[in-house]
Protein backbone atom coordinates (compact mmCIF):
# COMPACT_ATOMS: atom_id res chain seq x y z
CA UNK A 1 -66.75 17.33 51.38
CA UNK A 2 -68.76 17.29 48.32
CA UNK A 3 -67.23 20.74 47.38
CA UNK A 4 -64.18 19.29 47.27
CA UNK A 5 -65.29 16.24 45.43
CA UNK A 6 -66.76 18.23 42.54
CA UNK A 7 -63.32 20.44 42.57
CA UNK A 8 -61.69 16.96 41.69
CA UNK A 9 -63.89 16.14 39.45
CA UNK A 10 -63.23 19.15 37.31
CA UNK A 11 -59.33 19.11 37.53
CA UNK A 12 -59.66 15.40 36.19
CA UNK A 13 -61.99 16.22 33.67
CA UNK A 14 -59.69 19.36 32.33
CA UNK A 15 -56.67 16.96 32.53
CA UNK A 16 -57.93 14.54 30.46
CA UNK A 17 -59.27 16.95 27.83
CA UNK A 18 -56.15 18.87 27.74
CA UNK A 19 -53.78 17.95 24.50
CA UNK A 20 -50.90 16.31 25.69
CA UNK A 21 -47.76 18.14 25.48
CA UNK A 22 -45.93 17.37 21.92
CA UNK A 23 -42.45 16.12 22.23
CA UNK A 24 -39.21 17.00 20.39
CA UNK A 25 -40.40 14.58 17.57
CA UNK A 26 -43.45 16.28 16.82
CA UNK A 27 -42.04 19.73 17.37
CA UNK A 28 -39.67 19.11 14.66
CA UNK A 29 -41.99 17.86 12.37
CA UNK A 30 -44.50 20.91 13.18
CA UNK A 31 -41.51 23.21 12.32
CA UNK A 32 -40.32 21.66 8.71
CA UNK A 33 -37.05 22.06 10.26
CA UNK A 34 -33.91 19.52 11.82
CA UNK A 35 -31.21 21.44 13.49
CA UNK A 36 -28.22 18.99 13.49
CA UNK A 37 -25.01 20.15 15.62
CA UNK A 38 -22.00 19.06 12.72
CA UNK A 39 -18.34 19.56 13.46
CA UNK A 40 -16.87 21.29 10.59
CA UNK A 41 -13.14 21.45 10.74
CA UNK A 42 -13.06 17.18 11.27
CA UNK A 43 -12.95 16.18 7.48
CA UNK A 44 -14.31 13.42 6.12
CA UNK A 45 -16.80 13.25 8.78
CA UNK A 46 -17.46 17.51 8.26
CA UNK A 47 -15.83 20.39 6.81
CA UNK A 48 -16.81 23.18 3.80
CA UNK A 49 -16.29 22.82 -0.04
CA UNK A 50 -14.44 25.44 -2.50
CA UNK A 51 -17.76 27.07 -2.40
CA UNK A 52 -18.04 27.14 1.61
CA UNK A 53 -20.90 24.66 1.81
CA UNK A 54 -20.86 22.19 3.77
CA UNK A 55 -19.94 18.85 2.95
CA UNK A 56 -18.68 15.56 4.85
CA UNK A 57 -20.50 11.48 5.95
CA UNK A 58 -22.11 13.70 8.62
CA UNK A 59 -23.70 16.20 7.14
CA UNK A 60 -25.24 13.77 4.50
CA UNK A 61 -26.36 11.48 7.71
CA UNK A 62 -28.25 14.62 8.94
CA UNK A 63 -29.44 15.71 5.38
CA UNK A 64 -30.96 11.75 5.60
CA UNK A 65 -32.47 11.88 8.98
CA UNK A 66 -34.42 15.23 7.78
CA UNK A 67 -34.94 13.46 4.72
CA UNK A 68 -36.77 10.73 7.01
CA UNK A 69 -38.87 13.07 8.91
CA UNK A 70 -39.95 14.81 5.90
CA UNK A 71 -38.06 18.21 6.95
CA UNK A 72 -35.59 20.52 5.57
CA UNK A 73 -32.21 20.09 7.51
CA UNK A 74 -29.92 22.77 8.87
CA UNK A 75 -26.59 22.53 9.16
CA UNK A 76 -25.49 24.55 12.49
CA UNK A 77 -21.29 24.71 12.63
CA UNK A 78 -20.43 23.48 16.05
CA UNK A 79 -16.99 22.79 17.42
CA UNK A 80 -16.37 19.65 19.61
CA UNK A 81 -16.16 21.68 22.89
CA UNK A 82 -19.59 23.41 22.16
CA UNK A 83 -21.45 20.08 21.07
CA UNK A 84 -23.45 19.93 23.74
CA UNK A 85 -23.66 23.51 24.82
CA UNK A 86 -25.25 24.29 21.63
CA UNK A 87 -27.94 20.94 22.35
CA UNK A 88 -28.69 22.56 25.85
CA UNK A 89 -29.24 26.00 25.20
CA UNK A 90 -31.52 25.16 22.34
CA UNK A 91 -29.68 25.84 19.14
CA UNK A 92 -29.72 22.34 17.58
CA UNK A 93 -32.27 19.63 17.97
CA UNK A 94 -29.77 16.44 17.19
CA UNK A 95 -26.17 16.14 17.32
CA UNK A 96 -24.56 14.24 14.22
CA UNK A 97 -20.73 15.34 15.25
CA UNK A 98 -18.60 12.23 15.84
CA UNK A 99 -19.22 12.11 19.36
CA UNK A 100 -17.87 9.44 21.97
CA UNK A 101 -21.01 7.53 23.67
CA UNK A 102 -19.25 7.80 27.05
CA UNK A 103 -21.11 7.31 30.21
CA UNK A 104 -20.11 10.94 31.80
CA UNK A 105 -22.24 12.63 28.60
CA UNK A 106 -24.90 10.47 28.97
CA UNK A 107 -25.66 11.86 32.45
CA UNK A 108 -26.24 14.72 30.35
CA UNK A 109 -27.53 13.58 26.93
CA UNK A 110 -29.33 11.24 25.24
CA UNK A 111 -27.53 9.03 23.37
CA UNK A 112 -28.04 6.73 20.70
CA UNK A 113 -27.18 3.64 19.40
CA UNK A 114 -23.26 3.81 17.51
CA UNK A 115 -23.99 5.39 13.96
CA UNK A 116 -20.37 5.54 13.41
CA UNK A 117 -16.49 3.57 14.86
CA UNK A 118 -13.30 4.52 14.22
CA UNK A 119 -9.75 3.74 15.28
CA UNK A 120 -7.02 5.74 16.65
CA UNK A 121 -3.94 6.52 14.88
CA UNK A 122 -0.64 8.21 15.65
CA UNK A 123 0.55 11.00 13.31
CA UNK A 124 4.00 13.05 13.58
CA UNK A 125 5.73 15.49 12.80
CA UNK A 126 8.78 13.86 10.33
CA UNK A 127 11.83 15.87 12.02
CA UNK A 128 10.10 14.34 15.72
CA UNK A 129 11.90 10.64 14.87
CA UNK A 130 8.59 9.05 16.27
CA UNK A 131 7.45 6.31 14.38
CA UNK A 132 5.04 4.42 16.95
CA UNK A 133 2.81 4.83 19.76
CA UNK A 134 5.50 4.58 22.47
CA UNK A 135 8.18 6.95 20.53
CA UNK A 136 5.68 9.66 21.78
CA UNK A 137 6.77 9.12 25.78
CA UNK A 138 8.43 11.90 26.98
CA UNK A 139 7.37 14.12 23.80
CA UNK A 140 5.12 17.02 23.31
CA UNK A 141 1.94 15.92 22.04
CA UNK A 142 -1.63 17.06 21.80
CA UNK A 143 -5.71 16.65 20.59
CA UNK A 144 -8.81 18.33 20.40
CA UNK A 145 -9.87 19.49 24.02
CA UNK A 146 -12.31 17.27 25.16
CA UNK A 147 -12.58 14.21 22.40
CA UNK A 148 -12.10 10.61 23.08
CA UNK A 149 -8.41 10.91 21.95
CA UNK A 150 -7.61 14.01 23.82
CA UNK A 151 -8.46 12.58 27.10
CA UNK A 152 -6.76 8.92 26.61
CA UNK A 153 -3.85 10.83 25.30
CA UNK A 154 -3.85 13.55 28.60
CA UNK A 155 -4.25 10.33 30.61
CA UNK A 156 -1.24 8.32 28.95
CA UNK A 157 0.93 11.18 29.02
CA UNK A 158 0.28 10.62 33.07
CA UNK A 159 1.07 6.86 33.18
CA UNK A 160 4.01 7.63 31.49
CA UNK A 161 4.89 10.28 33.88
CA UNK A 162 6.72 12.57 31.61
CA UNK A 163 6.40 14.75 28.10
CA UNK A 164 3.75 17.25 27.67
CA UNK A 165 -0.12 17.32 26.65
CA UNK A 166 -1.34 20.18 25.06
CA UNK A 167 -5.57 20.43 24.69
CA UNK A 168 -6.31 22.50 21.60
CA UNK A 169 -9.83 23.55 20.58
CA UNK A 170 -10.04 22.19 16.84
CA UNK A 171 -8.42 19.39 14.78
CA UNK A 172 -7.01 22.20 12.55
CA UNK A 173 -5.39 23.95 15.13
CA UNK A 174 -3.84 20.08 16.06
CA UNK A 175 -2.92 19.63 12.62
CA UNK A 176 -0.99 23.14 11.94
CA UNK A 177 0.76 23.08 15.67
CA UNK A 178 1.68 19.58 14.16
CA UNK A 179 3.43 20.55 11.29
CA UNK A 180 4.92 24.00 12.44
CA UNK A 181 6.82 21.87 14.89
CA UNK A 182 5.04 22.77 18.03
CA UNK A 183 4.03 19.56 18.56
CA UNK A 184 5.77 16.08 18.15
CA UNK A 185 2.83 14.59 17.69
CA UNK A 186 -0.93 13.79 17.82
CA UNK A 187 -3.74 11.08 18.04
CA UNK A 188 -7.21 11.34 16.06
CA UNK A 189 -9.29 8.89 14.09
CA UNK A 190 -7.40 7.24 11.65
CA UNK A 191 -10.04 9.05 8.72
CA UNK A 192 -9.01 12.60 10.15
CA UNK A 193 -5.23 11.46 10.41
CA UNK A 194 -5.48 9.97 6.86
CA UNK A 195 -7.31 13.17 5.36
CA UNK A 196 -5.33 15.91 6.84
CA UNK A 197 -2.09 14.26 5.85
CA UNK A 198 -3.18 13.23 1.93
CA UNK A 199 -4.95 17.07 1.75
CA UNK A 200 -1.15 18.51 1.78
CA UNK A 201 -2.72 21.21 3.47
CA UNK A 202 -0.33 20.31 6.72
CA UNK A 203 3.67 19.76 5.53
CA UNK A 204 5.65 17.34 7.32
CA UNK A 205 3.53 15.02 8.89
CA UNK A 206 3.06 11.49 8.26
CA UNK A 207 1.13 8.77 10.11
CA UNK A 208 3.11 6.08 11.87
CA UNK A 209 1.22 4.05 13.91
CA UNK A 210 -2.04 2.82 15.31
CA UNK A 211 -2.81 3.98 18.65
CA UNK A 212 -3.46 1.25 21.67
CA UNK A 213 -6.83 2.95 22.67
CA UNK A 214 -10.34 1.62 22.00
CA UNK A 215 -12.22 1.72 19.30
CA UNK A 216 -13.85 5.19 19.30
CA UNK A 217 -17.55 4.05 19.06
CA UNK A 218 -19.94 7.49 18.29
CA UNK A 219 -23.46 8.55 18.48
CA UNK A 220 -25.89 10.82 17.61
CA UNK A 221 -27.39 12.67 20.93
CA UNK A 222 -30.57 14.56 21.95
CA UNK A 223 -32.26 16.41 25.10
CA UNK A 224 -31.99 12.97 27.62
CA UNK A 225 -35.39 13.26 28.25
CA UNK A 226 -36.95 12.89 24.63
CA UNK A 227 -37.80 9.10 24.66
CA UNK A 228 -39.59 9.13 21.59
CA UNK A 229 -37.40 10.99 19.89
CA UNK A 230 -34.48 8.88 20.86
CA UNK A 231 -36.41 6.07 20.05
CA UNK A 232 -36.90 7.21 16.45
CA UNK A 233 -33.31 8.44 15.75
CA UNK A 234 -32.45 4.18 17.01
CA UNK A 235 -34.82 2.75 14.87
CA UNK A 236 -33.20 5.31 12.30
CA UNK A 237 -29.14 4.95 12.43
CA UNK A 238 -30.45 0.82 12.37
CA UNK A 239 -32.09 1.40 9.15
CA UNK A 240 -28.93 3.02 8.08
CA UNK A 241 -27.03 -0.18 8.34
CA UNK A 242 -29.99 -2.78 7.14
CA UNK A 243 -30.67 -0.45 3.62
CA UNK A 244 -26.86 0.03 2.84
CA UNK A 245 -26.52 3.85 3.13
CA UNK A 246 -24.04 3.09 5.75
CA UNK A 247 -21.71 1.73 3.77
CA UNK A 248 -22.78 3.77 1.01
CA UNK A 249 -21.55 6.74 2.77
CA UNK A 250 -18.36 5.18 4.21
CA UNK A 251 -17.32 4.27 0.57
CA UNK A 252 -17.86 7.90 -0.24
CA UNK A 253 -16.41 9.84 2.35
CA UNK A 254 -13.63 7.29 3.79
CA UNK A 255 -13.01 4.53 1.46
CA UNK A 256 -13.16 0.59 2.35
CA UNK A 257 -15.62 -1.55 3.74
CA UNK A 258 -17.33 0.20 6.69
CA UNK A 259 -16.38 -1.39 10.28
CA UNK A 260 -19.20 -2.94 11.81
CA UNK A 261 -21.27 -1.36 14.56
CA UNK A 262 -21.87 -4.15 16.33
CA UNK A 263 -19.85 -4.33 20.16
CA UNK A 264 -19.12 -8.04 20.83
CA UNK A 265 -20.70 -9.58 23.26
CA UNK A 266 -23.01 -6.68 23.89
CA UNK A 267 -25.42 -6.19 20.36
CA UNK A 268 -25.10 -7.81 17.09
């Protein structure tokens, strides 16, 4: 008995001289470095410059969070399907890529408070002779595999119980099917709609109409477990808002007053 008294003794004893474990936080400050996950074909939000670099409202937002951590930020080009991937195999810290703060991720992430909200839109192709939401029943349309839009679209397309959804596995592939006539049209975020068709990059589209879907509310996401690292990247995305670099970077990259973050009746 008293052997195994004393053997107690000494496992508490080394327990509560052991360091604790450091968290995500502390192993990104330790490193000097922020890995952020960015989307880079999904302009304004991210895609590259005349001299490749990237450029778009979030790779400034991650250039500011590594800012506020006193790190140097990397930008790591992730498509949408390969968002979290990338976070769970290790090759990011932090997603800043327009991502949907749905409950079926969250069983897999960590997600934040919204850092970012946008609205749906309906763009066409101009020979299609759709010029709103329901014009697109019975049409070929498509978005991104695996985005907010793509899956209300897939899921209207059902209701309506006819026309075709294709998934594709960027916005530019969307965009060019668009305008080569492949597809009638699409739905995206009313900043993506709105860039791709001023960039003249895409012929013959035009958008038409808003689209009857939510309000695509986004956040930034981490390893679930990292509470104090969530906790910080909160606390960060509010101080976004209450020091203006919000709308600072809306003005820049979209244009317009900023919508408000805020979910009514929820958080103000």
């Amino acid at each position: 008995m008293k052997t195994s008294i004393l053997a107690f003794g000494l496992v508490a004893a080394t327990a509560l001289t052991s360091p604790a474990h450091a968290d995500k936080l502390d192993d990104i400050i330790a490193s000097g470095t922020l890995r952020c996950a960015v989307v880079l074909d999904f302009p304004p939000m991210g895609s590259r410059d005349e001299n490749n670099e990237p450029i778009g409202f979030d790779v400034d937002y991650c250039n500011d969070l590594a800012k506020a951590l006193g790190v140097t930020a990397e930008i790591v080009e992730t498509p949408f399907p390969e968002r979290i991937p990338a976070l769970m195999s290790g090759r990011v810290d932090v997603g800043v890529a327009s991502t949907s703060d749905t409950l079926e991720r969250a069983k897999t992430v960590g997600m934040t408070v919204p850092y970012f909200a946008f609205e749906m839109a309906v763009t066409a192709n101009e020979r299609s002779g759709i010029k709103s939401f329901d014009d697109m029943k019975g049409k070929v349309v498509g978005a991104t595999a695996g985005t907010y839009e793509a899956i209300a679209l897939e899921n209207q397309v059902k209701a309506w119980g006819e026309g075709e959804f294709r998934p594709y596995q960027t916005q530019a592939d969307v965009f060019l099917a668009l305008s080569q006539g492949q597809l009638d049209a699409t739905v995206s975020t009313s900043t993506v709609a709105q860039s791709n068709v001023k960039g003249g990059k895409f012929p013959g589209i035009s958008v038409v109409d808003k689209a009857p879907f939510d309000i695509d509310y986004v956040a930034l996401f981490t390893n679930r477990e990292e509470y104090g690292f969530i906790n910080y990247l909160n606390l960060f995305v509010n101080q976004q808002v209450r020091n203006g670099r919000y709308a600072e970077l809306y003005e820049k990259w979209v244009g317009g007053e900023a919508p408000s973050l805020a979910v009514n009746g929820v958080y103000r």
